[in-house]
Protein backbone atom coordinates (compact mmCIF):
# COMPACT_ATOMS: atom_id res chain seq x y z
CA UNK A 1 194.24 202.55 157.32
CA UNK A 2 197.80 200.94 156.31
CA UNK A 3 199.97 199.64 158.64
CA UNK A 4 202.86 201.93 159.10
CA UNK A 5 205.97 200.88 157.42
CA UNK A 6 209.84 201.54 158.83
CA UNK A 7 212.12 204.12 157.43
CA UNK A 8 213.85 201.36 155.26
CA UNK A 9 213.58 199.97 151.53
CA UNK A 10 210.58 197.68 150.78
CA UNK A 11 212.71 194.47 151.22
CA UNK A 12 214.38 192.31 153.60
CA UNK A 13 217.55 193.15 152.14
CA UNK A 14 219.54 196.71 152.41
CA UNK A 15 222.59 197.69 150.08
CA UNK A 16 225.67 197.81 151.31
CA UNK A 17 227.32 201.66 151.59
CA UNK A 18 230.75 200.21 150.96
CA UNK A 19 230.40 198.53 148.03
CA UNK A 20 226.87 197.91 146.79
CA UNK A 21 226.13 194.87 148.03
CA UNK A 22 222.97 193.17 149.54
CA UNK A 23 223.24 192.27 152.94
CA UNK A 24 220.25 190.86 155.39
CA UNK A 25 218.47 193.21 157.95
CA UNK A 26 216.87 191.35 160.92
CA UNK A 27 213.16 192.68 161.42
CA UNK A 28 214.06 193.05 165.12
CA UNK A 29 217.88 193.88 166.30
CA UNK A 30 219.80 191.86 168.68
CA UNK A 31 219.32 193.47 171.64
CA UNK A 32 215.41 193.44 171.16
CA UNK A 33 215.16 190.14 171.11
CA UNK A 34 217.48 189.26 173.74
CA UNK A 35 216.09 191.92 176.33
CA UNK A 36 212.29 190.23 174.73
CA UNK A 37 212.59 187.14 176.05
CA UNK A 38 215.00 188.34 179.00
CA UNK A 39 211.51 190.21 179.93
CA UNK A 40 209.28 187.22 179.09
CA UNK A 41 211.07 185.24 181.30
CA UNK A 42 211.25 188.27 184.23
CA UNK A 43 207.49 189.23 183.88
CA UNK A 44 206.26 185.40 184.30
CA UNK A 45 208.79 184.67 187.26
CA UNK A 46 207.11 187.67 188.30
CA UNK A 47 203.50 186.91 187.89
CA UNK A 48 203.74 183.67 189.43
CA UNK A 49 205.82 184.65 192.40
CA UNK A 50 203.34 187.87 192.61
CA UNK A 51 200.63 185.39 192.81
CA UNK A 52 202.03 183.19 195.60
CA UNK A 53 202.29 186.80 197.50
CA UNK A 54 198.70 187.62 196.83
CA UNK A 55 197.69 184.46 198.11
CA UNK A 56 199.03 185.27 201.54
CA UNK A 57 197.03 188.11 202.12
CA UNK A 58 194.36 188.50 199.24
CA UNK A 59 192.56 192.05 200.86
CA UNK A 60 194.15 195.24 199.21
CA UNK A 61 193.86 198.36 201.23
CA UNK A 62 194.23 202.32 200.42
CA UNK A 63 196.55 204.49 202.67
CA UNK A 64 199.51 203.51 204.87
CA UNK A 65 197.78 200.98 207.40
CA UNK A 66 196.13 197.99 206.05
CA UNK A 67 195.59 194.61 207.85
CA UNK A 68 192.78 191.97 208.88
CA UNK A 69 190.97 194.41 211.71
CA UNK A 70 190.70 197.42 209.22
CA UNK A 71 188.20 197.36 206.38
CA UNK A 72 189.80 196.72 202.98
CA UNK A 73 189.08 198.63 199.74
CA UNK A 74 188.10 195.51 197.79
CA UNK A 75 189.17 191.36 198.51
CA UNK A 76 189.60 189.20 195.81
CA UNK A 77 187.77 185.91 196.61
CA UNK A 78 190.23 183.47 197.00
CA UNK A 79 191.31 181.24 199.81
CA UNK A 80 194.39 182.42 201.96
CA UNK A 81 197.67 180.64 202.51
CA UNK A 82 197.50 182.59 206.23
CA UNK A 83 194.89 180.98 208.72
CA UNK A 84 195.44 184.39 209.91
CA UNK A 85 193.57 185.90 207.17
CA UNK A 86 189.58 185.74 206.99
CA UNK A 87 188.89 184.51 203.23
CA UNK A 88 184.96 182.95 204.10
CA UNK A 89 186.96 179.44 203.06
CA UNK A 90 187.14 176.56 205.33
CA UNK A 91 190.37 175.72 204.45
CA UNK A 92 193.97 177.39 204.11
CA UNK A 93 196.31 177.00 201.48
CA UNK A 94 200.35 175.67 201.52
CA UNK A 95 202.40 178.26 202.56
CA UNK A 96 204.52 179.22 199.94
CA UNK A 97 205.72 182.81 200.87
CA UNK A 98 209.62 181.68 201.54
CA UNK A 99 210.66 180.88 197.55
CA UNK A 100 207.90 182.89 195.77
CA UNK A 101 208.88 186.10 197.72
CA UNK A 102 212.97 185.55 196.98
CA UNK A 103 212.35 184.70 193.20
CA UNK A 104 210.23 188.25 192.57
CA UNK A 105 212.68 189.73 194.11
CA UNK A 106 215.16 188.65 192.44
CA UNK A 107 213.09 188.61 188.97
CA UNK A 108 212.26 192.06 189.72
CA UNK A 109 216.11 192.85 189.33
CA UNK A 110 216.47 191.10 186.02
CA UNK A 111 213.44 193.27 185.05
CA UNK A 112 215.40 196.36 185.84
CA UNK A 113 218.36 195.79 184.27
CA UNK A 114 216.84 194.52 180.92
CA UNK A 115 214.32 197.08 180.97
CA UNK A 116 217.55 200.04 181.26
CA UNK A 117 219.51 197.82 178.69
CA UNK A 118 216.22 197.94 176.38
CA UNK A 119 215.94 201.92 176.86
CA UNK A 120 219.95 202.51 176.26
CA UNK A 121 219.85 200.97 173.03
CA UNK A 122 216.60 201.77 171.87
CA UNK A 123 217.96 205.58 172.07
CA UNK A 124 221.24 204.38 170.57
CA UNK A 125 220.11 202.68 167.79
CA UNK A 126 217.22 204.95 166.93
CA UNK A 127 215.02 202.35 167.83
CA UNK A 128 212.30 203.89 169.35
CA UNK A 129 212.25 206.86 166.46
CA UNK A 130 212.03 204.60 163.44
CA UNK A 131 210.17 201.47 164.60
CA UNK A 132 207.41 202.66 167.71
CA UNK A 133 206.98 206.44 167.16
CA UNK A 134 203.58 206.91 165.02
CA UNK A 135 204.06 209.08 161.55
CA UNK A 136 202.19 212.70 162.37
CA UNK A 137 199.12 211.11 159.93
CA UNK A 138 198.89 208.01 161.91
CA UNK A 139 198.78 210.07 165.26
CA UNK A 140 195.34 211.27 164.52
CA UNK A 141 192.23 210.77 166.47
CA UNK A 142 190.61 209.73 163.13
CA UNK A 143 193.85 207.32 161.85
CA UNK A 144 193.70 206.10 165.71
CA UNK A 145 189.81 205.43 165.32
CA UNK A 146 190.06 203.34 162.32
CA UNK A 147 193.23 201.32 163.77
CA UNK A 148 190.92 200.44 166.75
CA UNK A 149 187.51 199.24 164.76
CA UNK A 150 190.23 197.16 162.55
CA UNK A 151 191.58 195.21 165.76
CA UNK A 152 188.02 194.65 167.29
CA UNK A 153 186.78 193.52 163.66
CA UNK A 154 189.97 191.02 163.41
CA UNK A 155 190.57 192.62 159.60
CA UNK A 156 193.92 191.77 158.30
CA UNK A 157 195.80 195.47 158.44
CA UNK A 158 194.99 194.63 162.28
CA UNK A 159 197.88 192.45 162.58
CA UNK A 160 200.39 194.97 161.28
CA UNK A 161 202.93 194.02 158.43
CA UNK A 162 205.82 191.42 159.34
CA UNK A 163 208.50 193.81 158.94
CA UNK A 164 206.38 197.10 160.86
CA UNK A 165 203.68 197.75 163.33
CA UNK A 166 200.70 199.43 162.84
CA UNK A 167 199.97 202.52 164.30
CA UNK A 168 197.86 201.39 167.42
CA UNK A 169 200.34 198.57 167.88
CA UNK A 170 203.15 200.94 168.47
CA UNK A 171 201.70 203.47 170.94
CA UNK A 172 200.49 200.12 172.72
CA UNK A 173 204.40 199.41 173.17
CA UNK A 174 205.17 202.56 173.89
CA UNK A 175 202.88 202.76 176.72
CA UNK A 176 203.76 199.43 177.81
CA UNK A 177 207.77 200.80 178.22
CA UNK A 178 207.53 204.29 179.42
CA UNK A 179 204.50 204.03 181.30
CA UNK A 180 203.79 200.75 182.96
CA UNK A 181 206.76 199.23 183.17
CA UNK A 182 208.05 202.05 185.09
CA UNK A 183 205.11 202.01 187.19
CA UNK A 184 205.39 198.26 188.39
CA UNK A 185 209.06 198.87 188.74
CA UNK A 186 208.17 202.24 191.12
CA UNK A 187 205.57 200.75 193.39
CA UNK A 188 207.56 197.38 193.54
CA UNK A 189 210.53 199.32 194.93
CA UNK A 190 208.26 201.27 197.17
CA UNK A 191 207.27 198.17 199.10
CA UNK A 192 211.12 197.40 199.34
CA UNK A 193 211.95 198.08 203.00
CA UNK A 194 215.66 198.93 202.08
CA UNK A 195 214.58 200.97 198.74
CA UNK A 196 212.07 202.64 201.35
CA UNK A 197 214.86 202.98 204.31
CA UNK A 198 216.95 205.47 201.78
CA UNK A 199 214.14 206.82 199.96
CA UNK A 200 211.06 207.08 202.17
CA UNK A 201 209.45 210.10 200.25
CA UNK A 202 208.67 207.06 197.75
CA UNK A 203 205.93 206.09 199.66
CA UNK A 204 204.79 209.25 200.69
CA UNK A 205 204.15 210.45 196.90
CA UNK A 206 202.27 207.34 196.32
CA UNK A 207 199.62 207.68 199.38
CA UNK A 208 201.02 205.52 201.71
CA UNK A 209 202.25 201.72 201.80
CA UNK A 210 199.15 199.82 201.23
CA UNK A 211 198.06 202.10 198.35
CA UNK A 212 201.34 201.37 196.82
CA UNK A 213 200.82 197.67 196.89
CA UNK A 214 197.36 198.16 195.48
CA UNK A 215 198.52 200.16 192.78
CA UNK A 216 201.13 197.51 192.22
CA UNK A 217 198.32 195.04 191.56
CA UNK A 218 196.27 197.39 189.18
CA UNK A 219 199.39 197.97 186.91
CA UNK A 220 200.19 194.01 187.14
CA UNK A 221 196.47 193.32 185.81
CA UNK A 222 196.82 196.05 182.93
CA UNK A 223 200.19 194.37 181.98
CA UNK A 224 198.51 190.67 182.10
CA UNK A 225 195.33 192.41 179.91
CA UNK A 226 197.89 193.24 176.96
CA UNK A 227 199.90 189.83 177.30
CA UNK A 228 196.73 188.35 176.73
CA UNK A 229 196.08 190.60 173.35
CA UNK A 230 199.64 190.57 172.57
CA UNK A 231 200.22 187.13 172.38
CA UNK A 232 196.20 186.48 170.72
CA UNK A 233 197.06 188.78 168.37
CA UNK A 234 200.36 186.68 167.60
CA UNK A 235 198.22 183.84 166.85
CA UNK A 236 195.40 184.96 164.81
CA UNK A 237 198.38 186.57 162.72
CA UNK A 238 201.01 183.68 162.43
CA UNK A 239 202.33 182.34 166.19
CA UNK A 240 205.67 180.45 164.39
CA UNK A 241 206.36 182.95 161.93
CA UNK A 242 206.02 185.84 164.31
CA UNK A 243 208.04 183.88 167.15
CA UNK A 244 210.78 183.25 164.53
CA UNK A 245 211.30 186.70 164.14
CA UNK A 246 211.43 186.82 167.80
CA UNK A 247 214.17 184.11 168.00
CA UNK A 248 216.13 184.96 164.83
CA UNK A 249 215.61 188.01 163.38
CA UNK A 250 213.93 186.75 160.45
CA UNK A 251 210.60 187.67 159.15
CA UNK A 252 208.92 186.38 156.01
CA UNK A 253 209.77 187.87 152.78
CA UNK A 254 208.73 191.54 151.76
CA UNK A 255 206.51 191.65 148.47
C-alpha cells in the first residue's frame, strides 16, 4: 500500500493565484508546530511530575474509596515516597509531592490551552480534512491490514512520505487528539477538587474518584506506548530531517 499523499501538487512549491508565481509551502503550518512542541514540552512536564505523584502512593484502586487498609486493584512495585504506604521496601523515598504536584498542574493547563488552540485551527485551516482524515480506499480493513504488516516488517512505505502520512499513521493521530488526549484531560480534571466542587457529576460518570485516577494512569501509559513508536519511528525514518520539519517547516525535496 502507498502512503497517502495531501490534496496538493507533487512538489514543495505551490503557484501563486495572483500572479503565477512559485512560492514555498511548509510540510507542517505554523500553528502545528508551535502547539507540537508546546505539547512536547506539556506532556513531559507532565509525565515526570505524574511520576513524582505515583511515587507517593503507588496502589491504584477502583471505585470512590481507595487507601492503604482497603485492597487495591493492582500495585506497581516500586518503593513509596510515604512511610505511610506499605511498598514491601525497607526504605522510603524523598518526598517530592510539593513541586511535582504544582508543575502538573500547571502543565496540565498549558496542555489545555494548546490542545483547544490545535483543534481551532486544525478546523480553520482544513487541517484535519486534508492532512489526518484517511482517503475512503485507505479506510479499509484490507488497506488498514497491509499498513500494519508494513510497520511491524520496518518496510520503507512504513515511514510515510516526508510531505504526507500514511494511512495507519494518521488514524494513530487522530486517536491520539480526539480520543486520548481528551481522556487524560477529563480524568485529570476529575481529580481536581475545585473542577469536582462545580462539577461533581464528573466523577460520578467515571465510577468514582479512585477509578478516575486509575483510568488516568491507563490513558498516561497508552500515550507513553505511542511516544515510544512515534519518536522510533522518527528515527528509523530520518530523526534530523523529520525534526527539521518539525522546527521549520521544511521537509526534503518532493521527486
Amino acid at each position: 500500500m502507498q502512503p497517502s499523499t495531501l490534496a496538493e501538487p507533487p512538489s514543495s512549491m505551490k503557484m501563486s493565484a495572483s500572479n503565477g508565481a512559485a512560492v514555498a509551502t511548509p510540510r507542517h503550518a505554523r500553528f502545528v508546530r508551535v502547539t507540537h512542541w508546546l505539547t512536547t514540552i506539556a506532556f513531559f512536564s507532565l509525565l515526570l511530575s505524574g511520576l513524582e505523584l505515583v511515587l507517593s502512593h503507588p496502589r491504584f484502586y477502583w471505585g470512590e474509596i481507595g487507601n492503604v487498609n482497603t485492597t487495591p486493584l493492582f500495585s506497581i512495585p516500586v518503593p513509596s515516597s510515604r512511610s505511610t504506604v506499605p511498598t514491601g521496601y525497607g526504605f522510603v523515598l524523598p518526598d517530592q509531592n510539593g513541586w511535582s504536584r504544582n508543575l502538573h498542574f500547571q502543565a496540565a493547563w498549558l496542555l489545555l490551552f494548546t490542545g483547544l488552540v490545535y483543534v481551532w485551527g486544525g478546523l480553520r485551516s482544513s487541517h484535519f480534512r486534508q492532512n489526518l482524515i484517511p482517503s475512503q480506499a485507505d479506510r479499509s480493513w484490507r488497506a488498514l491490514g497491509a499498513g500494519i504488516a508494513e510497520h511491524l516488517r520496518f518496510t520503507s512505505s512504513a515511514f510515510g512520505d516526508p510531505w504526507s502520512y500514511n494511512a495507519l499513521q494518521r488514524l494513530s493521530y487522530l486517536a491520539i487528539v480526539f480520543v486520548l488526549f481528551p481522556l487524560v484531560i477529563w480524568t485529570g480534571l476529575a481529580m481536581a477538587p475545585a473542577f469536582t466542587a462545580v462539577f461533581p457529576w464528573v466523577v460520578n460518570v467515571d465510577g468514582g474518584r479512585q477509578s478516575v485516577r486509575t483510568l488516568h494512569f491507563f490513558v498516561t501509559v497508552a500515550l507513553v506506548l505511542f511516544t515510544i513508536v512515534h519518536v522510533t519511528m522518527i528515527i528509523l525514518a530520518g530523526f534530523r530531517s523529520r525534526v527539521r520539519a518539525m522546527i521549520t517547516g521544511e521537509a526534503e525535496a518532493r521527486p
